[in-house]
PDB file of N, CA and C in Angstrom:
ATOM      1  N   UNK A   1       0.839  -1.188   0.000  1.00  0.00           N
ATOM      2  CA  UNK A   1       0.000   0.000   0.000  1.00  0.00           C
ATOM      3  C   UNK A   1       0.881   1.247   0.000  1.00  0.00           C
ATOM      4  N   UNK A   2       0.177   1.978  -0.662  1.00  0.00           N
ATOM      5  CA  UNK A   2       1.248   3.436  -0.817  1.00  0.00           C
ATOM      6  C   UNK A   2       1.349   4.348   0.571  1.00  0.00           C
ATOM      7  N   UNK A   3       0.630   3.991   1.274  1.00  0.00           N
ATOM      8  CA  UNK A   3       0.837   4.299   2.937  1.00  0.00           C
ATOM      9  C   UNK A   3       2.206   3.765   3.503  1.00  0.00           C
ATOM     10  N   UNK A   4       2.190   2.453   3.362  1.00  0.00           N
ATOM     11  CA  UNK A   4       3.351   2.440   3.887  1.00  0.00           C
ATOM     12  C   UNK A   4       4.544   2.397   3.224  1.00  0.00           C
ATOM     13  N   UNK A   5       4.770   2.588   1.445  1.00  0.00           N
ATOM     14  CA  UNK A   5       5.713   3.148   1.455  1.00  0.00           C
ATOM     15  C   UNK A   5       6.593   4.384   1.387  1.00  0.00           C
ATOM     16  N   UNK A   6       5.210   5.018   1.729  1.00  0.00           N
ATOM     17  CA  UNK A   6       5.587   6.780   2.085  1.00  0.00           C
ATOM     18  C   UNK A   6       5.601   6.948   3.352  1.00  0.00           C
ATOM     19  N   UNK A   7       5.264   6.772   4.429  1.00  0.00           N
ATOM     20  CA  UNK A   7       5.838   6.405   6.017  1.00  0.00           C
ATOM     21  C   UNK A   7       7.377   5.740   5.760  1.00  0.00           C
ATOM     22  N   UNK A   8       7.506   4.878   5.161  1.00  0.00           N
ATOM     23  CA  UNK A   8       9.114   4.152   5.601  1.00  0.00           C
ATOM     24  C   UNK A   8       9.661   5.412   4.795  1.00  0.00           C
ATOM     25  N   UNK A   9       9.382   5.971   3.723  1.00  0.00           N
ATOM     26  CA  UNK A   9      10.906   6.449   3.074  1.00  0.00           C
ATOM     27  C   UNK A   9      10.687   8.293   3.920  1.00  0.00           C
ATOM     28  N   UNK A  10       9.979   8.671   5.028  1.00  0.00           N
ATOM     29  CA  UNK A  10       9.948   9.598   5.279  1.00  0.00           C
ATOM     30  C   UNK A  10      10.263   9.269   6.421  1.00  0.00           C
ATOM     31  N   UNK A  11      10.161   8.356   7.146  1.00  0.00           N
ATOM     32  CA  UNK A  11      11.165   8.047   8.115  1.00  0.00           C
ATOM     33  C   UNK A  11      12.455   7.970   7.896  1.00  0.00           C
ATOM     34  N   UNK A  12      12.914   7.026   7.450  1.00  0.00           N
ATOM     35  CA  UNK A  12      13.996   6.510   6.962  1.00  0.00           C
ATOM     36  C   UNK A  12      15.084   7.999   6.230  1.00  0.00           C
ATOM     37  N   UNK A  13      14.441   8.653   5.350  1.00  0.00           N
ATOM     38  CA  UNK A  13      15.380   9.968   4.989  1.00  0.00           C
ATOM     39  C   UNK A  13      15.587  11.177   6.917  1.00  0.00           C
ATOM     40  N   UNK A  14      14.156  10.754   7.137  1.00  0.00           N
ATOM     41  CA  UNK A  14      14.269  12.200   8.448  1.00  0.00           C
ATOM     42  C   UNK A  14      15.757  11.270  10.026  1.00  0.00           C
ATOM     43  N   UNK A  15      15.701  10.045   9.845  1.00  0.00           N
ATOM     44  CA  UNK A  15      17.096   9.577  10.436  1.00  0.00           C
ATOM     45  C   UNK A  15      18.197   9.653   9.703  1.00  0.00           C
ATOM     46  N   UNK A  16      18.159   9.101   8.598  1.00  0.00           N
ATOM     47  CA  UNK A  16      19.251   9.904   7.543  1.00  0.00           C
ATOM     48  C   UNK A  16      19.929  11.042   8.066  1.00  0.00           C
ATOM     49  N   UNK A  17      19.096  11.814   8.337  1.00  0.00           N
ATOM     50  CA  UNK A  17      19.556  13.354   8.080  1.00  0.00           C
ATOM     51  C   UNK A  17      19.487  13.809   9.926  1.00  0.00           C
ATOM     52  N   UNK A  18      19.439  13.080  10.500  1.00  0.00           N
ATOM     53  CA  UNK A  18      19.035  13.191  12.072  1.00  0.00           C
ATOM     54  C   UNK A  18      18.917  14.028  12.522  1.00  0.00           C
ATOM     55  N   UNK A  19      17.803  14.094  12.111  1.00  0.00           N
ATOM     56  CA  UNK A  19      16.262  14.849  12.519  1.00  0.00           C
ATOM     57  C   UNK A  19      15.218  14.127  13.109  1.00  0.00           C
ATOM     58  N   UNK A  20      14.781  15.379  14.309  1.00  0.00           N
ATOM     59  CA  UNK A  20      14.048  14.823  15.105  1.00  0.00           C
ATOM     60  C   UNK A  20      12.365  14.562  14.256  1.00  0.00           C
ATOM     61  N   UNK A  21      11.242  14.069  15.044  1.00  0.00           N
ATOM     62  CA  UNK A  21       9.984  14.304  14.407  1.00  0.00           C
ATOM     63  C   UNK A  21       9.594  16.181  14.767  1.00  0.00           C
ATOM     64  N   UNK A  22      10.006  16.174  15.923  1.00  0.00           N
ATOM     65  CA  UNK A  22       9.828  17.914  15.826  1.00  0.00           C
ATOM     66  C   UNK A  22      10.378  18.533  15.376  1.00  0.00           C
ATOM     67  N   UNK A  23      11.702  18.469  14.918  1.00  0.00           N
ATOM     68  CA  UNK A  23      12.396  19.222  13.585  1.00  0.00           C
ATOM     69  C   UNK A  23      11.753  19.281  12.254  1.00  0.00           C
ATOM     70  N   UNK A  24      11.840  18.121  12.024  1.00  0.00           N
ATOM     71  CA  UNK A  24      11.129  17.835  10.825  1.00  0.00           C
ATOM     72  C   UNK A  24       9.101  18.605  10.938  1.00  0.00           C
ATOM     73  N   UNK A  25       8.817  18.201  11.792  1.00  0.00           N
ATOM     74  CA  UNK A  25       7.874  19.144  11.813  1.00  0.00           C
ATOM     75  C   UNK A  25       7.656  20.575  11.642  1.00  0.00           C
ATOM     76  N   UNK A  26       8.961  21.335  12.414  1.00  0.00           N
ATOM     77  CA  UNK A  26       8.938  22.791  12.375  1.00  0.00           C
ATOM     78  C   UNK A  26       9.176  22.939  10.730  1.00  0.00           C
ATOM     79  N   UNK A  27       9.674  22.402  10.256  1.00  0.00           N
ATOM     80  CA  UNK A  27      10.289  22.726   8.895  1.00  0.00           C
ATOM     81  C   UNK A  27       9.194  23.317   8.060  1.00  0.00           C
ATOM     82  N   UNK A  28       8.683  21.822   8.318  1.00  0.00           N
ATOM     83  CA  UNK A  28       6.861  21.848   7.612  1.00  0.00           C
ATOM     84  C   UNK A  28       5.872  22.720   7.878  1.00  0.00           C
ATOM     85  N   UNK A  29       6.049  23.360   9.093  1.00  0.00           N
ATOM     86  CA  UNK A  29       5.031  23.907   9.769  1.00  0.00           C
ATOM     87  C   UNK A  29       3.978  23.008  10.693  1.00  0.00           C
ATOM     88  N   UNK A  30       4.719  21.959  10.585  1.00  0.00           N
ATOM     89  CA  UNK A  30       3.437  20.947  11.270  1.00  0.00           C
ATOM     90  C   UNK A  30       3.689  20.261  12.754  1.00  0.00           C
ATOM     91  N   UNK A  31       2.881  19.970  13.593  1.00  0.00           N
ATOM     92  CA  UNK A  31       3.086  19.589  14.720  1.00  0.00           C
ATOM     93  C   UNK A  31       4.144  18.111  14.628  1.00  0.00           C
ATOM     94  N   UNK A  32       4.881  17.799  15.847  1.00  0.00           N
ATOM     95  CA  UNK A  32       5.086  16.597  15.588  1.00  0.00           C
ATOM     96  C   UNK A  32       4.112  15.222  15.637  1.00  0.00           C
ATOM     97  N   UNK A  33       3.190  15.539  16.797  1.00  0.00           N
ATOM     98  CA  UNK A  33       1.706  14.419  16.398  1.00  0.00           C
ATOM     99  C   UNK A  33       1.860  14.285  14.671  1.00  0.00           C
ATOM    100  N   UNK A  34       1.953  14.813  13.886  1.00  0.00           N
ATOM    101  CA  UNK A  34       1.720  15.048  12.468  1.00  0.00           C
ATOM    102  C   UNK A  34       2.584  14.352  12.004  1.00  0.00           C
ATOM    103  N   UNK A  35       3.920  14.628  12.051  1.00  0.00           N
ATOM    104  CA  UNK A  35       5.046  13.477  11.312  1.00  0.00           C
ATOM    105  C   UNK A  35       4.838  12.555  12.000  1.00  0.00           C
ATOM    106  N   UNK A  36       4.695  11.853  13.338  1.00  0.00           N
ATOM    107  CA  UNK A  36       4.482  10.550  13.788  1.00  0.00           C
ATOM    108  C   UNK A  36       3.361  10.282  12.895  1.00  0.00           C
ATOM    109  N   UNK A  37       2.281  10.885  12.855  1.00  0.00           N
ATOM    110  CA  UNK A  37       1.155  10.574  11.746  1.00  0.00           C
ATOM    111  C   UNK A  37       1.497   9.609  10.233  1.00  0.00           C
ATOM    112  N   UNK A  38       2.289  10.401   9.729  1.00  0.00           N
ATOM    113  CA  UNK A  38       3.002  10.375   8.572  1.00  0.00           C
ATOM    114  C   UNK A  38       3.646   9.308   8.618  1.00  0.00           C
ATOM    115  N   UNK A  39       4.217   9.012   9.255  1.00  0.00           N
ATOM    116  CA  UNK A  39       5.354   7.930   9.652  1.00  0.00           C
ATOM    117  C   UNK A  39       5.247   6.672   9.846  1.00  0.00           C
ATOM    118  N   UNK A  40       3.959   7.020  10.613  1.00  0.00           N
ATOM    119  CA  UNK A  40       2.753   5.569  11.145  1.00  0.00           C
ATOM    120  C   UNK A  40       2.002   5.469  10.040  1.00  0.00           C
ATOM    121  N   UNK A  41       1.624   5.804   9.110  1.00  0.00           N
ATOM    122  CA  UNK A  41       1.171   5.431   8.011  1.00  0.00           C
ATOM    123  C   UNK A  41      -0.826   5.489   8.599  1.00  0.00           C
ATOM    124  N   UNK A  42      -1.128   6.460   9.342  1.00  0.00           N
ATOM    125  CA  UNK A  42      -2.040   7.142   9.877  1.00  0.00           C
ATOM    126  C   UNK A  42      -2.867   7.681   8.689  1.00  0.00           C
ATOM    127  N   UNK A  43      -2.093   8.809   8.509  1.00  0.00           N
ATOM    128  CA  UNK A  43      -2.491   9.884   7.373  1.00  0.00           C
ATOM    129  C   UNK A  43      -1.371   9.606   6.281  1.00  0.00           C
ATOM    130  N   UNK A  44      -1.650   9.894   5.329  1.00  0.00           N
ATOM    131  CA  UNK A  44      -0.841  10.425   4.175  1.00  0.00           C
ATOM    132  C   UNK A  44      -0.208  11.801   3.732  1.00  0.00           C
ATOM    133  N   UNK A  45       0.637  12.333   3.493  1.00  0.00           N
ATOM    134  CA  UNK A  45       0.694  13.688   3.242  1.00  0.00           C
ATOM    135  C   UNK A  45      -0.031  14.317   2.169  1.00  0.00           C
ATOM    136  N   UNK A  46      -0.310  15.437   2.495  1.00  0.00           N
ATOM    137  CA  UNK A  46      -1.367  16.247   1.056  1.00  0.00           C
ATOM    138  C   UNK A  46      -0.266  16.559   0.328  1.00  0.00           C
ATOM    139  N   UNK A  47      -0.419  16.522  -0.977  1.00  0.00           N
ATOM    140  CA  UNK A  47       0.609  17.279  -2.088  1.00  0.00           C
ATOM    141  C   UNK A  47       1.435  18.184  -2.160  1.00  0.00           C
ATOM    142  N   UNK A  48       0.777  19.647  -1.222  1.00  0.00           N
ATOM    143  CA  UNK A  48       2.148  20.473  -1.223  1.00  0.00           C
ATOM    144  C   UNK A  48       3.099  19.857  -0.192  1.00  0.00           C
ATOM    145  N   UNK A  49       2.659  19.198   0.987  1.00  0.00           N
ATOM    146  CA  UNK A  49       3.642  19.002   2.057  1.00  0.00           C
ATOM    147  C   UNK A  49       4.504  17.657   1.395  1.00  0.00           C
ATOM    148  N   UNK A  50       4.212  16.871   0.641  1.00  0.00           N
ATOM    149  CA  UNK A  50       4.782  15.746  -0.560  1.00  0.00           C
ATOM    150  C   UNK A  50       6.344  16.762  -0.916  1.00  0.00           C
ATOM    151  N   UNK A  51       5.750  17.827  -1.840  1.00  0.00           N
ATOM    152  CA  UNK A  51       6.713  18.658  -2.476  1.00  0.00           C
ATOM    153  C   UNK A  51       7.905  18.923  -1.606  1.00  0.00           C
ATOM    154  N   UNK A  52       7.311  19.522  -0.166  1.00  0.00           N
ATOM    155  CA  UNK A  52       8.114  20.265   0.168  1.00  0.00           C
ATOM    156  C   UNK A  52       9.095  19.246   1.110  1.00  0.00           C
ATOM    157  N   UNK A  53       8.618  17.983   1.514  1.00  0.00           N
ATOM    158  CA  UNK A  53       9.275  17.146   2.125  1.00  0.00           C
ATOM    159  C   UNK A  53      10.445  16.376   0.962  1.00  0.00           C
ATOM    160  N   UNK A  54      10.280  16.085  -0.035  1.00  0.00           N
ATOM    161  CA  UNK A  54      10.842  16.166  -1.148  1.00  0.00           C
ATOM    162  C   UNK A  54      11.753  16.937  -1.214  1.00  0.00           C
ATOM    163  N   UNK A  55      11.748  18.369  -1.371  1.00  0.00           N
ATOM    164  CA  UNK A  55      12.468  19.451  -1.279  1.00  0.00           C
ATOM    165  C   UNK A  55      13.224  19.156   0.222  1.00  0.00           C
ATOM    166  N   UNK A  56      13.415  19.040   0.768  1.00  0.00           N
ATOM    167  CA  UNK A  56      13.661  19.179   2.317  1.00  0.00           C
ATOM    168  C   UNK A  56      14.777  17.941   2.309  1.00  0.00           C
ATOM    169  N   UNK A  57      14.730  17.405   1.691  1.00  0.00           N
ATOM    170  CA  UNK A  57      15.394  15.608   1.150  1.00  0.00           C
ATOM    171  C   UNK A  57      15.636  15.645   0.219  1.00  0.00           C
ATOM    172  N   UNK A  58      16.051  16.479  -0.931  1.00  0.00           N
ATOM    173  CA  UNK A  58      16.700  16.479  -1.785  1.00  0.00           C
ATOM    174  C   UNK A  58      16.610  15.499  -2.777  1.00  0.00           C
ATOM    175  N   UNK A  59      15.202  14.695  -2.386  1.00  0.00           N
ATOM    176  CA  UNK A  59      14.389  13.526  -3.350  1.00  0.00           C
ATOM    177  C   UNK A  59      13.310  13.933  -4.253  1.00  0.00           C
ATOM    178  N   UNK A  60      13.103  12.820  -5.181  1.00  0.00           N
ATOM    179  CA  UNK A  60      12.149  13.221  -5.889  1.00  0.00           C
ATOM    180  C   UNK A  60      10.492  12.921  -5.651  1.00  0.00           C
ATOM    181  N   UNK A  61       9.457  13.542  -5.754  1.00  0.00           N
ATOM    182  CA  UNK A  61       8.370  12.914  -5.072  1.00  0.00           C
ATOM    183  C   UNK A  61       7.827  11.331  -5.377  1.00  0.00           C
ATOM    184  N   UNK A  62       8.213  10.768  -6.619  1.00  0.00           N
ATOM    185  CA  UNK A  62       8.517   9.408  -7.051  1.00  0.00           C
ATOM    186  C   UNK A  62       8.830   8.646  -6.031  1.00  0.00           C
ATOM    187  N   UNK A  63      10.167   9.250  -5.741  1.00  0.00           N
ATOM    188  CA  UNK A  63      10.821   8.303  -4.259  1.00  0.00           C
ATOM    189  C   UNK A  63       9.940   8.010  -3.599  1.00  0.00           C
ATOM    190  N   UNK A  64       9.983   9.264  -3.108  1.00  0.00           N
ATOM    191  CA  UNK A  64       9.101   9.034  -1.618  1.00  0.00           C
ATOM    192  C   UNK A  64       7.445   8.425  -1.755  1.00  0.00           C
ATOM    193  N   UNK A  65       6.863   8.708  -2.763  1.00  0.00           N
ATOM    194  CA  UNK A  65       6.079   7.322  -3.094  1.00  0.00           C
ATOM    195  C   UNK A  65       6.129   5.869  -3.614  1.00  0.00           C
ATOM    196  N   UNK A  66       7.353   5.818  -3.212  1.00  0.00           N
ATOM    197  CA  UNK A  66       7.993   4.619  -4.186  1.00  0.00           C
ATOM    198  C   UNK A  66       7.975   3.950  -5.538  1.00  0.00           C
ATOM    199  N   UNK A  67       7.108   5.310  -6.321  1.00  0.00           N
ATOM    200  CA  UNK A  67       7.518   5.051  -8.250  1.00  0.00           C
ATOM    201  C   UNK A  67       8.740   4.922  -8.632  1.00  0.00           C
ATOM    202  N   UNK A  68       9.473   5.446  -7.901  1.00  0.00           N
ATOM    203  CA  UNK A  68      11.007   4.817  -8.130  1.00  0.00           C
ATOM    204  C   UNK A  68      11.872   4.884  -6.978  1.00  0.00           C
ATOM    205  N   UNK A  69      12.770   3.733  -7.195  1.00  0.00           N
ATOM    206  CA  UNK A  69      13.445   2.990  -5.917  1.00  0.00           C
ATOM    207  C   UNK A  69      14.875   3.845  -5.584  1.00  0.00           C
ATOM    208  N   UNK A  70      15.350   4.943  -6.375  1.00  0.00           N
ATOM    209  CA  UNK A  70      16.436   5.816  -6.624  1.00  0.00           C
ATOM    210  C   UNK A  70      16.323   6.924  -5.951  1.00  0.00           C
ATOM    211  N   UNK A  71      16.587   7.663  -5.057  1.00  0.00           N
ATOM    212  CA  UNK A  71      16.127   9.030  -4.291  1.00  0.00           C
ATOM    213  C   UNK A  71      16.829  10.014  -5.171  1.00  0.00           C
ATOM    214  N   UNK A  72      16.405  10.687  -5.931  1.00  0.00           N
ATOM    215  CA  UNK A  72      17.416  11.965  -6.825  1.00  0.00           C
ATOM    216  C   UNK A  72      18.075  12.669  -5.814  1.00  0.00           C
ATOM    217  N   UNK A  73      18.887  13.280  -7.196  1.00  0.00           N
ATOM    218  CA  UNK A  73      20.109  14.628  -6.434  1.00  0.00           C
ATOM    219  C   UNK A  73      19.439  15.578  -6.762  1.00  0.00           C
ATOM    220  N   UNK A  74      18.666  16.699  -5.984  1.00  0.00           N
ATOM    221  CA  UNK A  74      18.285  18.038  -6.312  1.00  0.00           C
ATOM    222  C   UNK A  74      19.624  18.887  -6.891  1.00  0.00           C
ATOM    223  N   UNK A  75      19.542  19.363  -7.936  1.00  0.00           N
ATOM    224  CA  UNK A  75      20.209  20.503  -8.562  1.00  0.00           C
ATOM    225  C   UNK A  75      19.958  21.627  -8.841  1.00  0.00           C
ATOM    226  N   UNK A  76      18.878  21.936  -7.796  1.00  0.00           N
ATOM    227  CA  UNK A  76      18.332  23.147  -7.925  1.00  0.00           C
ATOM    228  C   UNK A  76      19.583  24.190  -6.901  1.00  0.00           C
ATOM    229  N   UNK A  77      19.408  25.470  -8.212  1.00  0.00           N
ATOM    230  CA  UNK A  77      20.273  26.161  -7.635  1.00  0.00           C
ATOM    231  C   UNK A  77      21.658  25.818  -7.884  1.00  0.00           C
ATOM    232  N   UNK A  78      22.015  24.858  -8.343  1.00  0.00           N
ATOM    233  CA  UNK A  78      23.216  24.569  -9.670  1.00  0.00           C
ATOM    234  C   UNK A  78      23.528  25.304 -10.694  1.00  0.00           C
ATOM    235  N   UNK A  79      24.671  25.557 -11.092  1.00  0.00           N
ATOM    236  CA  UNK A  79      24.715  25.564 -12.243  1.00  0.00           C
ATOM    237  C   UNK A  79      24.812  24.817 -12.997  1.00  0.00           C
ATOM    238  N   UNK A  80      24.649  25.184 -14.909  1.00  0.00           N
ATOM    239  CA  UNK A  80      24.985  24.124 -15.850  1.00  0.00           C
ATOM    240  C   UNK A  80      26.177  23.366 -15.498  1.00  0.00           C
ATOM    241  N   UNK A  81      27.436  23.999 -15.495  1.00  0.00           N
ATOM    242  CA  UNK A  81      28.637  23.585 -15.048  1.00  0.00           C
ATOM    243  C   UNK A  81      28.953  22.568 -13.681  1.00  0.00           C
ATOM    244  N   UNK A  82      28.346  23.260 -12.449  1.00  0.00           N
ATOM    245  CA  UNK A  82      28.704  22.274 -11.345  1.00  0.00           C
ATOM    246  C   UNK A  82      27.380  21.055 -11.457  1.00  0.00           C
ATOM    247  N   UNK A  83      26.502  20.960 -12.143  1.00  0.00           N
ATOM    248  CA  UNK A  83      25.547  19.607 -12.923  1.00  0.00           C
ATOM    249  C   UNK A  83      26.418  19.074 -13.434  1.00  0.00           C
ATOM    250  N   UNK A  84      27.148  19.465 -14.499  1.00  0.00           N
ATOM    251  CA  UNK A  84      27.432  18.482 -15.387  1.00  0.00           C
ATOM    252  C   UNK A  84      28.749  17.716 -14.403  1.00  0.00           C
ATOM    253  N   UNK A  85      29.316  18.699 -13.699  1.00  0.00           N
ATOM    254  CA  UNK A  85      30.512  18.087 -12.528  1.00  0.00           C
ATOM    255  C   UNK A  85      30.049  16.825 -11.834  1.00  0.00           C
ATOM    256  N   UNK A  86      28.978  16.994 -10.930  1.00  0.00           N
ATOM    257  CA  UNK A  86      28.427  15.906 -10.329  1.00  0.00           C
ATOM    258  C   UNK A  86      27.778  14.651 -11.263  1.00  0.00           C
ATOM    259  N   UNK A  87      27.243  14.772 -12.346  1.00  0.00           N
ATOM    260  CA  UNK A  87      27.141  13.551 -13.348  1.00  0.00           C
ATOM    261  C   UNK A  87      28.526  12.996 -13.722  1.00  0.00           C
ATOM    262  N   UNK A  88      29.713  13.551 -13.739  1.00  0.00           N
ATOM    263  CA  UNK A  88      30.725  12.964 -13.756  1.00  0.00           C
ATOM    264  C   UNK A  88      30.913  12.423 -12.923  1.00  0.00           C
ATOM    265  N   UNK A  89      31.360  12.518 -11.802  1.00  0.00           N
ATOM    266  CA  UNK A  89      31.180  12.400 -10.687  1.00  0.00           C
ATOM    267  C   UNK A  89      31.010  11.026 -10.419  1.00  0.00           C
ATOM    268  N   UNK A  90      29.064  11.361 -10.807  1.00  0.00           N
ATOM    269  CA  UNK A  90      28.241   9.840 -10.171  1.00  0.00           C
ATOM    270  C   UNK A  90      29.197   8.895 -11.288  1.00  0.00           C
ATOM    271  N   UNK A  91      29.555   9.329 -12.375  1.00  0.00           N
ATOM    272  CA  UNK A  91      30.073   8.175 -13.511  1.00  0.00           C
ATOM    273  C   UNK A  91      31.365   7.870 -12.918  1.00  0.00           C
ATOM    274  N   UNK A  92      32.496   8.259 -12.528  1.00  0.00           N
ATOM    275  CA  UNK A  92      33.428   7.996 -11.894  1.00  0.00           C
ATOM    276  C   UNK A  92      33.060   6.875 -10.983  1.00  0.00           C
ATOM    277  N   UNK A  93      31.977   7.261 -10.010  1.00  0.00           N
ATOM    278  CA  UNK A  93      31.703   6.006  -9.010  1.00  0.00           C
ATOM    279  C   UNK A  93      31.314   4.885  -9.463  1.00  0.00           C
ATOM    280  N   UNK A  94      30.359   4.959 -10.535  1.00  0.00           N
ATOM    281  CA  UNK A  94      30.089   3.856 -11.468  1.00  0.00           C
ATOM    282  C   UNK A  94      30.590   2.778 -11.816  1.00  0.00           C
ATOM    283  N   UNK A  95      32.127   3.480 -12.221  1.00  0.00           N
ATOM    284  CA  UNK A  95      32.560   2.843 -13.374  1.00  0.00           C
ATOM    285  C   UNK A  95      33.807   2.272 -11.590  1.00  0.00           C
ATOM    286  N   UNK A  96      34.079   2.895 -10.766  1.00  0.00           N
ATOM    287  CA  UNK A  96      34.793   2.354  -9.546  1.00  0.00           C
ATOM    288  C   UNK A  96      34.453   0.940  -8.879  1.00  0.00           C
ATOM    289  N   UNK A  97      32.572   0.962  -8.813  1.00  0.00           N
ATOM    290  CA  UNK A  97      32.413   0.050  -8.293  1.00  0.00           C
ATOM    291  C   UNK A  97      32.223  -0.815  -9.192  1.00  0.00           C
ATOM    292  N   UNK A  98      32.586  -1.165 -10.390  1.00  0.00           N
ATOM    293  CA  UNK A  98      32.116  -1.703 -11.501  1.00  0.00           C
ATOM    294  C   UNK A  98      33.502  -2.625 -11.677  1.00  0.00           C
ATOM    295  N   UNK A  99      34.636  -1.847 -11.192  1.00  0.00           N
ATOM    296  CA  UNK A  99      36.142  -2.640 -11.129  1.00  0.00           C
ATOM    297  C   UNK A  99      36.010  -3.410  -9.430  1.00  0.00           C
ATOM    298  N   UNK A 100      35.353  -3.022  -8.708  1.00  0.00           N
ATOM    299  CA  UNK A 100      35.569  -3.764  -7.704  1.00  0.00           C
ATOM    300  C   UNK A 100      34.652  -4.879  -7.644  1.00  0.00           C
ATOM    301  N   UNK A 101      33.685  -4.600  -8.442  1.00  0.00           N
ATOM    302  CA  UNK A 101      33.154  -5.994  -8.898  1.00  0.00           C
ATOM    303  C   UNK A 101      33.183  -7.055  -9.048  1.00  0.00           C
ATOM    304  N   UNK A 102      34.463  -6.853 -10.239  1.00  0.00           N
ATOM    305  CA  UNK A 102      35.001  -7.788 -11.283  1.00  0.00           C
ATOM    306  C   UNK A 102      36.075  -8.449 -11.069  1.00  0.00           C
TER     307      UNK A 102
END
């Protein structure tokens, strides 16, 4: 159910980033009753708070509904230049763990 895989990956990023449920709440504007909500797979989040938790995690809202299993890199506020740096980057690691593979 899409409840619970938007509770685990909004848990799971807000320890990531160790943050409390009341941190993560203030962010939002929302009580912490509210992210335990969220978390517990209680309520669901409404769409803008989707976005902005997204935003807040540097994921894509996909993720965090689990349409895809990949959490993006926000590049907002990038430039063309330091984008195209970090796609190198991720390809460097790529191609690293790709020799330790083998």
């Amino acid at each position: 159910m899409i409840y619970s895989v938007v509770c685990e990956h909004i848990r799971e990023l807000r320890i990531q980033r160790h943050l409390t449920q009341t941190e993560l709440g203030s962010m939002l504007g929302v009580s912490k009753s509210v992210i335990s909500a969220y978390e517990n797979g209680v309520h669901l989040p409404p769409y803008d708070v989707l976005v902005h938790i997204s935003g807040i995690f540097g994921v894509s809202c996909d993720y965090l509904l689990g349409v895809s299993n990949t959490p993006a890199i926000s590049t907002n506020g990038l430039t063309d230049v330091q984008v195209q740096s970090l796609l190198r980057i991720a390809d460097e690691l790529r191609h690293m763990n790709e020799e330790v593979d083998h």
